[in-house]
PDB file of N, CA and C in Angstrom:
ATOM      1  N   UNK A   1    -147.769 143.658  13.594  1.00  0.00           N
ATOM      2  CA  UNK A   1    -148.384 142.848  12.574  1.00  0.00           C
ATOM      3  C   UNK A   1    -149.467 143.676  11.906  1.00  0.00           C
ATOM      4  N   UNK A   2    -149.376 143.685  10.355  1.00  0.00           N
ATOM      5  CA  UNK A   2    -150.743 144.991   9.845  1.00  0.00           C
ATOM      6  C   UNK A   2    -151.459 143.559   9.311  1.00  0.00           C
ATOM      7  N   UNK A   3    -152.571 144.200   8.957  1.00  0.00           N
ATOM      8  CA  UNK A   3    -154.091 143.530   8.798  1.00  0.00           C
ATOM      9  C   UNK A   3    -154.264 144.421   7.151  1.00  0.00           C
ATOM     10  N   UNK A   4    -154.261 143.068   6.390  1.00  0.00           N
ATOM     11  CA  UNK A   4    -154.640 144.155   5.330  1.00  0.00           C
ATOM     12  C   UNK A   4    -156.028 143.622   4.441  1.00  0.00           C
ATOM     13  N   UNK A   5    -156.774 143.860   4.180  1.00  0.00           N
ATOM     14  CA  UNK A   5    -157.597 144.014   3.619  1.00  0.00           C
ATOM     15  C   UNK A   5    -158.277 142.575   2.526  1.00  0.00           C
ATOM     16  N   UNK A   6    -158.863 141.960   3.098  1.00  0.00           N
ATOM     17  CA  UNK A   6    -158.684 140.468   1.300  1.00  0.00           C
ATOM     18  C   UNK A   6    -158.757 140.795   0.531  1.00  0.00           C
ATOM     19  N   UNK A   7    -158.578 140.486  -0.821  1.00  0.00           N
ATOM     20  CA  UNK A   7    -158.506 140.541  -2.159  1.00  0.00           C
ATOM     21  C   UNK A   7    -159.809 139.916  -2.612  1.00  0.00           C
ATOM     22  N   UNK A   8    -160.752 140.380  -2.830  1.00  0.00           N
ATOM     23  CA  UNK A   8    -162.130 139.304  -3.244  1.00  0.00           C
ATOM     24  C   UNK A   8    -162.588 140.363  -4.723  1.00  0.00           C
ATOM     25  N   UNK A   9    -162.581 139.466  -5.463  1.00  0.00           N
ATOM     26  CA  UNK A   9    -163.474 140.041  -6.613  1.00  0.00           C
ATOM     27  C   UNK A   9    -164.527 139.149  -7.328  1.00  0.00           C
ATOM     28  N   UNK A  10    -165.752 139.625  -7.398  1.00  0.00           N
ATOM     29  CA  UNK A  10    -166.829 138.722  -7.688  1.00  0.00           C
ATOM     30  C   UNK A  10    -167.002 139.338  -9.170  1.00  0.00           C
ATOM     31  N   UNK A  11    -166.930 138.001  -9.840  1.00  0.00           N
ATOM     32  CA  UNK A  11    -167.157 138.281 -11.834  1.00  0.00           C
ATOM     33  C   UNK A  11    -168.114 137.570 -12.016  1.00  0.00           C
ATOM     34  N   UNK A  12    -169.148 137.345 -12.501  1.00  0.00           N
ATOM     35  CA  UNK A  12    -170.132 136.549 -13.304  1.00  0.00           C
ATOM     36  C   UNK A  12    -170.664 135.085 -12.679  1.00  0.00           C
ATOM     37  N   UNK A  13    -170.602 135.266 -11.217  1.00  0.00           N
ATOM     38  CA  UNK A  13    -171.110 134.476 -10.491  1.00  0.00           C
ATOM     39  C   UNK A  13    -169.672 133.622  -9.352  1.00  0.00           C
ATOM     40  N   UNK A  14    -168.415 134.095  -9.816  1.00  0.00           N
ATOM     41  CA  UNK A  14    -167.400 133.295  -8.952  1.00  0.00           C
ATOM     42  C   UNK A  14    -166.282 134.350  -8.775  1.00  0.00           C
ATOM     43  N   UNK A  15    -165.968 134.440  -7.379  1.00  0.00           N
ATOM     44  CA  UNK A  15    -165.052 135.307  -6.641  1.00  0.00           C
ATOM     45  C   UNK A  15    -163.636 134.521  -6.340  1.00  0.00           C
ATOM     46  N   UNK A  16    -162.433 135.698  -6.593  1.00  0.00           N
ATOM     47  CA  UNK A  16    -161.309 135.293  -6.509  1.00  0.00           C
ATOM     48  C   UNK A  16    -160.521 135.551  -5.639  1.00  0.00           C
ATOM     49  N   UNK A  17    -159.666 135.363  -5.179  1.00  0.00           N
ATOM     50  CA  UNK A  17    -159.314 135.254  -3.571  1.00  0.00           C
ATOM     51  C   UNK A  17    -157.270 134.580  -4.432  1.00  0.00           C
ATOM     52  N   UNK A  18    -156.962 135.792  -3.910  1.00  0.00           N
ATOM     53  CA  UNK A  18    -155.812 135.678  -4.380  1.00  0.00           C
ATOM     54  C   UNK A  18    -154.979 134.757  -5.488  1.00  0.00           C
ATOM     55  N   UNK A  19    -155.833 134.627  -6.493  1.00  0.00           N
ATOM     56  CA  UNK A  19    -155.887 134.409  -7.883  1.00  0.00           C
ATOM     57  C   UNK A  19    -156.586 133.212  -7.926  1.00  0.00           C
ATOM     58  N   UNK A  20    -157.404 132.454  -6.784  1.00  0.00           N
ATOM     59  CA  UNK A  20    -158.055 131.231  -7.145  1.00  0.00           C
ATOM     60  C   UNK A  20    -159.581 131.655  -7.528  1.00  0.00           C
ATOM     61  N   UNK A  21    -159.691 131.230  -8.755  1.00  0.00           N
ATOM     62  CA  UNK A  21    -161.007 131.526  -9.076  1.00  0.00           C
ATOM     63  C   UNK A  21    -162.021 130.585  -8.593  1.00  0.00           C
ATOM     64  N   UNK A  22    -163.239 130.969  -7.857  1.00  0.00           N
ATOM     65  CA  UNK A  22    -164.022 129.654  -7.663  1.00  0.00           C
ATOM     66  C   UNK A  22    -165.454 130.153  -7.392  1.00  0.00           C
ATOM     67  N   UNK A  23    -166.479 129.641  -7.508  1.00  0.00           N
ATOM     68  CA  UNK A  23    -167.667 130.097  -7.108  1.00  0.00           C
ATOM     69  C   UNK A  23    -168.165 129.604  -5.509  1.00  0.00           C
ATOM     70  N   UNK A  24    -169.186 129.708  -4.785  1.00  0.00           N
ATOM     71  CA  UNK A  24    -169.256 129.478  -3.138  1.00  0.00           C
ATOM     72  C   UNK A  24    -169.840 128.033  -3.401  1.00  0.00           C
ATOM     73  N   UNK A  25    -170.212 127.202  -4.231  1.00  0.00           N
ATOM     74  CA  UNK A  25    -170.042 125.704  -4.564  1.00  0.00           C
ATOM     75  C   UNK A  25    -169.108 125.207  -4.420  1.00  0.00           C
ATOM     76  N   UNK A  26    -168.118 125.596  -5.169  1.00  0.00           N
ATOM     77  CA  UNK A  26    -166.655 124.544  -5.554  1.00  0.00           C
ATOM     78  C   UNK A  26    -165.807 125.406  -3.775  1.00  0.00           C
ATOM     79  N   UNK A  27    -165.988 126.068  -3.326  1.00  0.00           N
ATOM     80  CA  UNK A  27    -165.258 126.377  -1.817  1.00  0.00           C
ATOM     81  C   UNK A  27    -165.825 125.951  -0.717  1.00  0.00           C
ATOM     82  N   UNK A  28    -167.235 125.424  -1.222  1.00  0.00           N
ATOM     83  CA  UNK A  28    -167.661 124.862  -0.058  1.00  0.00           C
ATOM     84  C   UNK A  28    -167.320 123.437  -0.216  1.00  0.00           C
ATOM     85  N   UNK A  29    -167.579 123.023  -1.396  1.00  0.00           N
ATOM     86  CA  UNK A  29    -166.576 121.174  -1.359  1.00  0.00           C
ATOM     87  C   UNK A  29    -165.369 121.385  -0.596  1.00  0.00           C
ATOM     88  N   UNK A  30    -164.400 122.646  -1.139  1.00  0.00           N
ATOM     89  CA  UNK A  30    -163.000 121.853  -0.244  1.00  0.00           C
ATOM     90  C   UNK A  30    -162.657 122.316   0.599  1.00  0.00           C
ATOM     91  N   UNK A  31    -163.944 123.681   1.147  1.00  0.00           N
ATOM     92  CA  UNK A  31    -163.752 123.320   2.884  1.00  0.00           C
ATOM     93  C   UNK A  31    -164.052 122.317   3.277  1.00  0.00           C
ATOM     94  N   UNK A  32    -165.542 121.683   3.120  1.00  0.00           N
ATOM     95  CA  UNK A  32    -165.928 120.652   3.668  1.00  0.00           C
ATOM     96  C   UNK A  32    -164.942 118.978   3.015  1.00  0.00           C
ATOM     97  N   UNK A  33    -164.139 119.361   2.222  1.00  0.00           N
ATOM     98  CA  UNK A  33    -163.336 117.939   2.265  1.00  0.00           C
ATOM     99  C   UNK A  33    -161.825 118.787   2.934  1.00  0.00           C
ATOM    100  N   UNK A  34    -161.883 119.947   3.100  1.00  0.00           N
ATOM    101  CA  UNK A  34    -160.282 119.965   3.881  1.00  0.00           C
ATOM    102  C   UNK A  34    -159.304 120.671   2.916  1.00  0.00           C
ATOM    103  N   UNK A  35    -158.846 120.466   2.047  1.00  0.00           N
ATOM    104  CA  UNK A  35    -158.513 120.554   0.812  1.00  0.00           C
ATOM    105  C   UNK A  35    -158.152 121.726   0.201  1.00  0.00           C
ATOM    106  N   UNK A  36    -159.175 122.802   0.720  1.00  0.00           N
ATOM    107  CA  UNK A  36    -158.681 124.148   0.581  1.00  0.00           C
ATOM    108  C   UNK A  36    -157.788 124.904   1.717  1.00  0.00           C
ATOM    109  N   UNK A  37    -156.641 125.419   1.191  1.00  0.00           N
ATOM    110  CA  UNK A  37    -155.886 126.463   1.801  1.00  0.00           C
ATOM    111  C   UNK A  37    -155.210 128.039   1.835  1.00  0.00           C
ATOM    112  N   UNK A  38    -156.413 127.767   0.337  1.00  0.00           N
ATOM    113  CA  UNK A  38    -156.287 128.855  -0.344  1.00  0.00           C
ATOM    114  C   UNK A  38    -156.768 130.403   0.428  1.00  0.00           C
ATOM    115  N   UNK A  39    -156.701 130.873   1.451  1.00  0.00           N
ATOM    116  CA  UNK A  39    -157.312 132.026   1.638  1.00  0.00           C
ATOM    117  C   UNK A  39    -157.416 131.684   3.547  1.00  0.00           C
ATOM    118  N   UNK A  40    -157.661 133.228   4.286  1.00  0.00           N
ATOM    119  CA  UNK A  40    -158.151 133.369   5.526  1.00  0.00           C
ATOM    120  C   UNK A  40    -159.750 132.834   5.580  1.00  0.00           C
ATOM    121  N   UNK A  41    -159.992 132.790   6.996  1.00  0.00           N
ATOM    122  CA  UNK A  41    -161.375 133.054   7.158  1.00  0.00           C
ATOM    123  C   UNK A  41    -161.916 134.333   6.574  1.00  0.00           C
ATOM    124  N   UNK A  42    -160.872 135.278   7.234  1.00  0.00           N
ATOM    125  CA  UNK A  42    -161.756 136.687   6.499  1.00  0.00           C
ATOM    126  C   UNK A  42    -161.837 136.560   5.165  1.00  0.00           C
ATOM    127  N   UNK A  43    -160.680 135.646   4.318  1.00  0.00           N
ATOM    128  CA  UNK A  43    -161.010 136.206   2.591  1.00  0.00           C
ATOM    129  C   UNK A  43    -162.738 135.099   2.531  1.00  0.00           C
ATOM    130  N   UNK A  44    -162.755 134.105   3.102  1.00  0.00           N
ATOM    131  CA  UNK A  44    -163.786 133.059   2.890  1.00  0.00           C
ATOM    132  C   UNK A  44    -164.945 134.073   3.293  1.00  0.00           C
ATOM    133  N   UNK A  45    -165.416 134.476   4.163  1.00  0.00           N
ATOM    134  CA  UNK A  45    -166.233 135.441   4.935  1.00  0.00           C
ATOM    135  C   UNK A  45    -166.652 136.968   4.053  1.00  0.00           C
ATOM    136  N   UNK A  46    -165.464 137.465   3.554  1.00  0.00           N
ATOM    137  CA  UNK A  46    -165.673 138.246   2.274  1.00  0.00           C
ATOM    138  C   UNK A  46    -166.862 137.482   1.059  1.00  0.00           C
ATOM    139  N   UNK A  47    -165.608 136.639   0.260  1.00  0.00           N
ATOM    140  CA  UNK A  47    -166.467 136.449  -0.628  1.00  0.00           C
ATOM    141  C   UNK A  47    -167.715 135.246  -0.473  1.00  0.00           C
ATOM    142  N   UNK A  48    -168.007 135.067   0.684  1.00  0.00           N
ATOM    143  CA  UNK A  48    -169.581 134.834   1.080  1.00  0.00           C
ATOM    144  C   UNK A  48    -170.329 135.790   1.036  1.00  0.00           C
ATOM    145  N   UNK A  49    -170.318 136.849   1.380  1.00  0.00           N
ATOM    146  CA  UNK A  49    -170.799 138.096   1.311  1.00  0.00           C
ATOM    147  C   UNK A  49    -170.774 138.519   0.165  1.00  0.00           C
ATOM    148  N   UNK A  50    -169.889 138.916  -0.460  1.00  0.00           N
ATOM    149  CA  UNK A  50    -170.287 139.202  -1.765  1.00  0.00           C
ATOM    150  C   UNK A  50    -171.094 138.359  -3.058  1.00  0.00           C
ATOM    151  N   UNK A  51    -171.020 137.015  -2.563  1.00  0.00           N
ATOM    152  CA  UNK A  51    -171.734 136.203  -3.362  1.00  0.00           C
ATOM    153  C   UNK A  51    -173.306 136.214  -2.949  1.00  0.00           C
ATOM    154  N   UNK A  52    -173.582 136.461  -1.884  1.00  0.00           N
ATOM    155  CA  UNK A  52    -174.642 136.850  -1.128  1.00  0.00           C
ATOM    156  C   UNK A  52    -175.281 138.119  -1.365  1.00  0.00           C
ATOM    157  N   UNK A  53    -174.362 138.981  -1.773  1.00  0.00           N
ATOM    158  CA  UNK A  53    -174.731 140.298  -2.332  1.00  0.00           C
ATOM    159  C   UNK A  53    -175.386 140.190  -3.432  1.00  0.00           C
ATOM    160  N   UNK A  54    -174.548 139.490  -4.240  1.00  0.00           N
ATOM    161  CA  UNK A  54    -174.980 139.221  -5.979  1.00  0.00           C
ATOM    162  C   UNK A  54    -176.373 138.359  -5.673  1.00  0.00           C
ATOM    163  N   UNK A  55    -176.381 137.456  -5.316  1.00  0.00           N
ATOM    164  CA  UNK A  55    -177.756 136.756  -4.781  1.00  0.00           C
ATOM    165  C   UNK A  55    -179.172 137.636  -4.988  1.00  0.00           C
ATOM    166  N   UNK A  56    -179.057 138.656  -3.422  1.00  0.00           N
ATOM    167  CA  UNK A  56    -179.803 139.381  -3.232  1.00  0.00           C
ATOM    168  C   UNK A  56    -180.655 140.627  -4.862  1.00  0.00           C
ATOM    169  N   UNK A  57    -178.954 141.190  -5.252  1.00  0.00           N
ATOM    170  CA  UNK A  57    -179.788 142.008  -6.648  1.00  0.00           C
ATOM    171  C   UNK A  57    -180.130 140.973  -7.780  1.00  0.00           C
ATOM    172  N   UNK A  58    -180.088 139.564  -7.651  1.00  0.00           N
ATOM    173  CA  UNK A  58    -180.499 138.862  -8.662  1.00  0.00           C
ATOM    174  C   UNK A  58    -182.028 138.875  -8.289  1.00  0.00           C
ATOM    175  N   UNK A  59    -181.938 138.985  -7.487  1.00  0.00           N
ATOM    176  CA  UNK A  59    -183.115 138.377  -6.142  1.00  0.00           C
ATOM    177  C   UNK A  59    -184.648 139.841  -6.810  1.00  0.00           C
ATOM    178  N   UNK A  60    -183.320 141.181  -6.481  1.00  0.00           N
ATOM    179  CA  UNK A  60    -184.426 141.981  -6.529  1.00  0.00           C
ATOM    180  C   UNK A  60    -184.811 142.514  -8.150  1.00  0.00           C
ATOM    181  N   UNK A  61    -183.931 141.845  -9.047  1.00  0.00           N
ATOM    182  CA  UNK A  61    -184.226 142.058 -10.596  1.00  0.00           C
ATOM    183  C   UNK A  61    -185.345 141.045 -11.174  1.00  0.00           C
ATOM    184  N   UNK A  62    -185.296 139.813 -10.160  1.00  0.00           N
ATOM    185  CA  UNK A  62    -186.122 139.003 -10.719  1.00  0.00           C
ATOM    186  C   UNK A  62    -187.207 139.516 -10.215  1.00  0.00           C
ATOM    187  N   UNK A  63    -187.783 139.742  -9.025  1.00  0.00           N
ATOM    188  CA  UNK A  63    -188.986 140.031  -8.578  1.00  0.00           C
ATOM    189  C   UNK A  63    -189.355 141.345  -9.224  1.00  0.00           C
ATOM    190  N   UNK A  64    -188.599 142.486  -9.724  1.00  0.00           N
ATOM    191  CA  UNK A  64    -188.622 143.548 -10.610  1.00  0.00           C
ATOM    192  C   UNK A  64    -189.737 142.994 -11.811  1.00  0.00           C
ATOM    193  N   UNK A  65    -188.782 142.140 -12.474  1.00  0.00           N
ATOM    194  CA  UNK A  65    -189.254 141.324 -13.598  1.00  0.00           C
ATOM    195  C   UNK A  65    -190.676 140.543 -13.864  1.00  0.00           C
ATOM    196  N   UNK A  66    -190.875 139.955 -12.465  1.00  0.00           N
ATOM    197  CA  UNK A  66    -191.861 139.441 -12.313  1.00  0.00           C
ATOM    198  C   UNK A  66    -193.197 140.210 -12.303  1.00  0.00           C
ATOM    199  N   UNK A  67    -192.940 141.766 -11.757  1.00  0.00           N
ATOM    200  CA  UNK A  67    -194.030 142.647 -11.538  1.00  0.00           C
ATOM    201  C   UNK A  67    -194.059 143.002 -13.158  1.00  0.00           C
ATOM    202  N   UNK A  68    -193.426 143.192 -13.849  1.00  0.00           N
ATOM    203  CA  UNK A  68    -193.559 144.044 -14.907  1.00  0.00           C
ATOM    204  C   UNK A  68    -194.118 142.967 -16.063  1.00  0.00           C
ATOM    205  N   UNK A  69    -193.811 141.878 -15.408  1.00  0.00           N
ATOM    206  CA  UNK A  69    -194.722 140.645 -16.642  1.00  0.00           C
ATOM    207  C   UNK A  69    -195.983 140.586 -15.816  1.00  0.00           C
ATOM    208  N   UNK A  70    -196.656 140.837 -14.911  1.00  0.00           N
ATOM    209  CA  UNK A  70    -197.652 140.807 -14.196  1.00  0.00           C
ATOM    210  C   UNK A  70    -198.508 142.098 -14.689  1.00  0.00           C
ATOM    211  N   UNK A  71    -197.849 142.934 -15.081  1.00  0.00           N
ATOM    212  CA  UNK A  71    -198.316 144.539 -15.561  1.00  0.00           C
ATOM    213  C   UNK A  71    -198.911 143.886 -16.857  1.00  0.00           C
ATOM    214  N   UNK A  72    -197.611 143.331 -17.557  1.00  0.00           N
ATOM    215  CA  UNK A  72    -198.159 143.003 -19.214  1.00  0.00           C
ATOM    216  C   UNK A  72    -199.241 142.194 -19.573  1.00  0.00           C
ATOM    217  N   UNK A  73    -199.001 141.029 -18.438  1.00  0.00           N
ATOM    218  CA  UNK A  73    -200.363 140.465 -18.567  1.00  0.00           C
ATOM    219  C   UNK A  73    -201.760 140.889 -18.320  1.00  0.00           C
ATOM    220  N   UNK A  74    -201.545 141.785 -17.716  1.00  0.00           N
ATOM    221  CA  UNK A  74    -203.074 142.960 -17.713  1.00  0.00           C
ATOM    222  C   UNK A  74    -203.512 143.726 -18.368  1.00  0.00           C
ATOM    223  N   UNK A  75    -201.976 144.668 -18.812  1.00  0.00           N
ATOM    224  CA  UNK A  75    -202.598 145.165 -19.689  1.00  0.00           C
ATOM    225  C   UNK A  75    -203.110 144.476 -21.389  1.00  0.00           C
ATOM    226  N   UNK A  76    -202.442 142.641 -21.317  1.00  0.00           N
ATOM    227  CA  UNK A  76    -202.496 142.081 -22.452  1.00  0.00           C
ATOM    228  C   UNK A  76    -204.524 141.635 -22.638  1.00  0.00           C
ATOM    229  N   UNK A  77    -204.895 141.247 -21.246  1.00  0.00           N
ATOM    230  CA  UNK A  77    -205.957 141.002 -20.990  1.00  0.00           C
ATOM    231  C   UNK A  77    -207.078 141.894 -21.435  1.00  0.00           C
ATOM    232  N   UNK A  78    -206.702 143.141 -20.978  1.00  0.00           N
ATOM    233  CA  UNK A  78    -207.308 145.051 -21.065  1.00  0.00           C
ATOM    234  C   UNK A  78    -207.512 144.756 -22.964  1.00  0.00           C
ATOM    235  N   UNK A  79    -206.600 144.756 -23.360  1.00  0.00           N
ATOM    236  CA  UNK A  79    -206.441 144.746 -25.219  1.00  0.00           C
ATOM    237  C   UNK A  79    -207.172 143.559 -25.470  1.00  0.00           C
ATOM    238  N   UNK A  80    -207.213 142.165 -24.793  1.00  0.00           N
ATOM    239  CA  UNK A  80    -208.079 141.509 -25.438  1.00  0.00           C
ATOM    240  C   UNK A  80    -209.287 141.630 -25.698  1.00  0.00           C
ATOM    241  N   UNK A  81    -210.108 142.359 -24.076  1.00  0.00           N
ATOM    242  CA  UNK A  81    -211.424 142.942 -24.210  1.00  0.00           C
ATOM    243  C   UNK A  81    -211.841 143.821 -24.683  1.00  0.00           C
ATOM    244  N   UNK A  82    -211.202 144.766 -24.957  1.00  0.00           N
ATOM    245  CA  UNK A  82    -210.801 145.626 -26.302  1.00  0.00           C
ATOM    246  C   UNK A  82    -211.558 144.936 -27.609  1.00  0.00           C
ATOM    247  N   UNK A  83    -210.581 144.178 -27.812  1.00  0.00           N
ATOM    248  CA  UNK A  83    -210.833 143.836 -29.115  1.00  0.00           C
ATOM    249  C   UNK A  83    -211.851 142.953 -29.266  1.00  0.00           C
ATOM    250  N   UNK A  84    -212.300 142.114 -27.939  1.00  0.00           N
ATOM    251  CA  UNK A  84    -213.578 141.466 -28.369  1.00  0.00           C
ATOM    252  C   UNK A  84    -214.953 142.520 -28.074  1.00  0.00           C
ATOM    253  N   UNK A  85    -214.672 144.060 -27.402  1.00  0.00           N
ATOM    254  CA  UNK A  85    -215.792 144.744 -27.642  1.00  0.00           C
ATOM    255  C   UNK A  85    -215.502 145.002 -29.159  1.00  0.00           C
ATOM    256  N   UNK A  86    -215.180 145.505 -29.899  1.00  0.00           N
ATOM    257  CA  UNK A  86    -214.646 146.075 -30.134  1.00  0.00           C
ATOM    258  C   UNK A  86    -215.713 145.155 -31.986  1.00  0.00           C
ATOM    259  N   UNK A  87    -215.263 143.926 -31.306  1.00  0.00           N
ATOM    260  CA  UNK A  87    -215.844 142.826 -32.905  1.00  0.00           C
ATOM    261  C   UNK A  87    -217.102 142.775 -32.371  1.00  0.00           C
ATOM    262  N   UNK A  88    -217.156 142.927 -31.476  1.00  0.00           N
ATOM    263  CA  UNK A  88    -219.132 142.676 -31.164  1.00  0.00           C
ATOM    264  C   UNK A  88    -219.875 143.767 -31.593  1.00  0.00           C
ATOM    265  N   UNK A  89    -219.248 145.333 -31.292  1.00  0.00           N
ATOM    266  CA  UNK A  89    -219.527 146.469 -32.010  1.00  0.00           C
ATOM    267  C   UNK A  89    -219.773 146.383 -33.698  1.00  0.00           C
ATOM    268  N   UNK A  90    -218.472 145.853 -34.226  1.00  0.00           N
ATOM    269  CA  UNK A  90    -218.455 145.568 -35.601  1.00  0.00           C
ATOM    270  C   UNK A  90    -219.944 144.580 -36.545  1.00  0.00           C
ATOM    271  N   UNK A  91    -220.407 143.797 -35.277  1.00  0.00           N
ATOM    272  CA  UNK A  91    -221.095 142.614 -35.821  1.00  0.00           C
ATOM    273  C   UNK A  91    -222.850 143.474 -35.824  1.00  0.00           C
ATOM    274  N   UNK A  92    -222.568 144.384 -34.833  1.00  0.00           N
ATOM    275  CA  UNK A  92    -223.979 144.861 -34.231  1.00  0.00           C
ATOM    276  C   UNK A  92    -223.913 145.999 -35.574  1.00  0.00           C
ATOM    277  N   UNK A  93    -223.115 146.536 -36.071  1.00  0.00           N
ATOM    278  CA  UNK A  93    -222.830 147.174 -37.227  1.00  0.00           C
ATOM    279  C   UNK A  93    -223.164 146.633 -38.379  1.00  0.00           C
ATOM    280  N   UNK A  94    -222.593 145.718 -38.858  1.00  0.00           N
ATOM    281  CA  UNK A  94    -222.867 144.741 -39.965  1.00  0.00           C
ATOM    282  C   UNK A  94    -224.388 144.497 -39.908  1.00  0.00           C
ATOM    283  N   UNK A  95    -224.617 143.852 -38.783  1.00  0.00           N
ATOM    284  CA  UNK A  95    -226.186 143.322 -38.686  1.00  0.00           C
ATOM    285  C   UNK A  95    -227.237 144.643 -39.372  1.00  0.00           C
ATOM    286  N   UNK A  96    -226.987 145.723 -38.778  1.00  0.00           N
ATOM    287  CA  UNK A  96    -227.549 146.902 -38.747  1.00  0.00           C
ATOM    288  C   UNK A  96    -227.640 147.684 -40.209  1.00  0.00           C
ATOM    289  N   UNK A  97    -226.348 147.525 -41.255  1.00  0.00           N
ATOM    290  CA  UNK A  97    -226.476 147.701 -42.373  1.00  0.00           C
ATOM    291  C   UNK A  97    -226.957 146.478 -43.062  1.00  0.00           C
ATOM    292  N   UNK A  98    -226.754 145.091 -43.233  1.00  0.00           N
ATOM    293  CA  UNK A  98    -227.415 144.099 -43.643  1.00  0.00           C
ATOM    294  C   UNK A  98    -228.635 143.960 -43.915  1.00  0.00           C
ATOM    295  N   UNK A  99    -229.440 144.649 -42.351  1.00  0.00           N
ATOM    296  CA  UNK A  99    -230.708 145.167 -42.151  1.00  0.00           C
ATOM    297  C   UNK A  99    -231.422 146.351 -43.329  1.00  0.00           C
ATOM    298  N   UNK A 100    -230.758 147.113 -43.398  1.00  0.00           N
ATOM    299  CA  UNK A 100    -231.408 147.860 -44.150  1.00  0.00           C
ATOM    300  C   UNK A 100    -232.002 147.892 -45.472  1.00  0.00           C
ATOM    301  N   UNK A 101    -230.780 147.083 -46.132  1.00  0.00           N
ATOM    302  CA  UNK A 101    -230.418 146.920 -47.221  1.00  0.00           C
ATOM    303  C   UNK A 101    -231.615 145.926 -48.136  1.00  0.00           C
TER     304      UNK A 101
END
């Protein structure tokens, strides 16, 4: 008896398992109603894993994401004080020629 390999391919959030397309939602309804017969444990066990995979780099793009809007907001903060030295300079200027004049 050979052992061959499952067929799992994960596209845009739902893995296919010998042409049934489904995401780990709609396979967990019809394990848990019975219903599915579509596939081994190993193909089920596969594409848990791979949906689990995809999970994880969503996982580590968002927290990516999160640092780099955490960056922007500092450096957005950095430019605001900037610019309010920046008008207080301007005013101490103004005052200073106003003065003379």
């Amino acid at each position: 008896m050979s052992h061959t390999t499952p067929t799992v391919v994960v596209d845009s959030g739902a893995s296919v398992i010998e042409g049934a397309e489904m995401n780990a939602n709609e396979l967990a309804d019809k394990l848990e109603q019975g219903h599915w017969e579509g596939g081994t444990r190993e193909q089920v066990a596969t594409m848990l894993r791979q949906q689990q995979e995809k999970l994880n780099k969503y996982e580590l793009r968002h927290v990516a994401q999160r640092d780099r809007i955490a960056i922007l907001e500092m450096q957005h903060k950095q430019q605001q004080a900037e610019i309010e030295a920046l008008k207080a300079e301007l005013r101490l200027i103004d005052e200073l020629v106003r003065g003379k004049k």
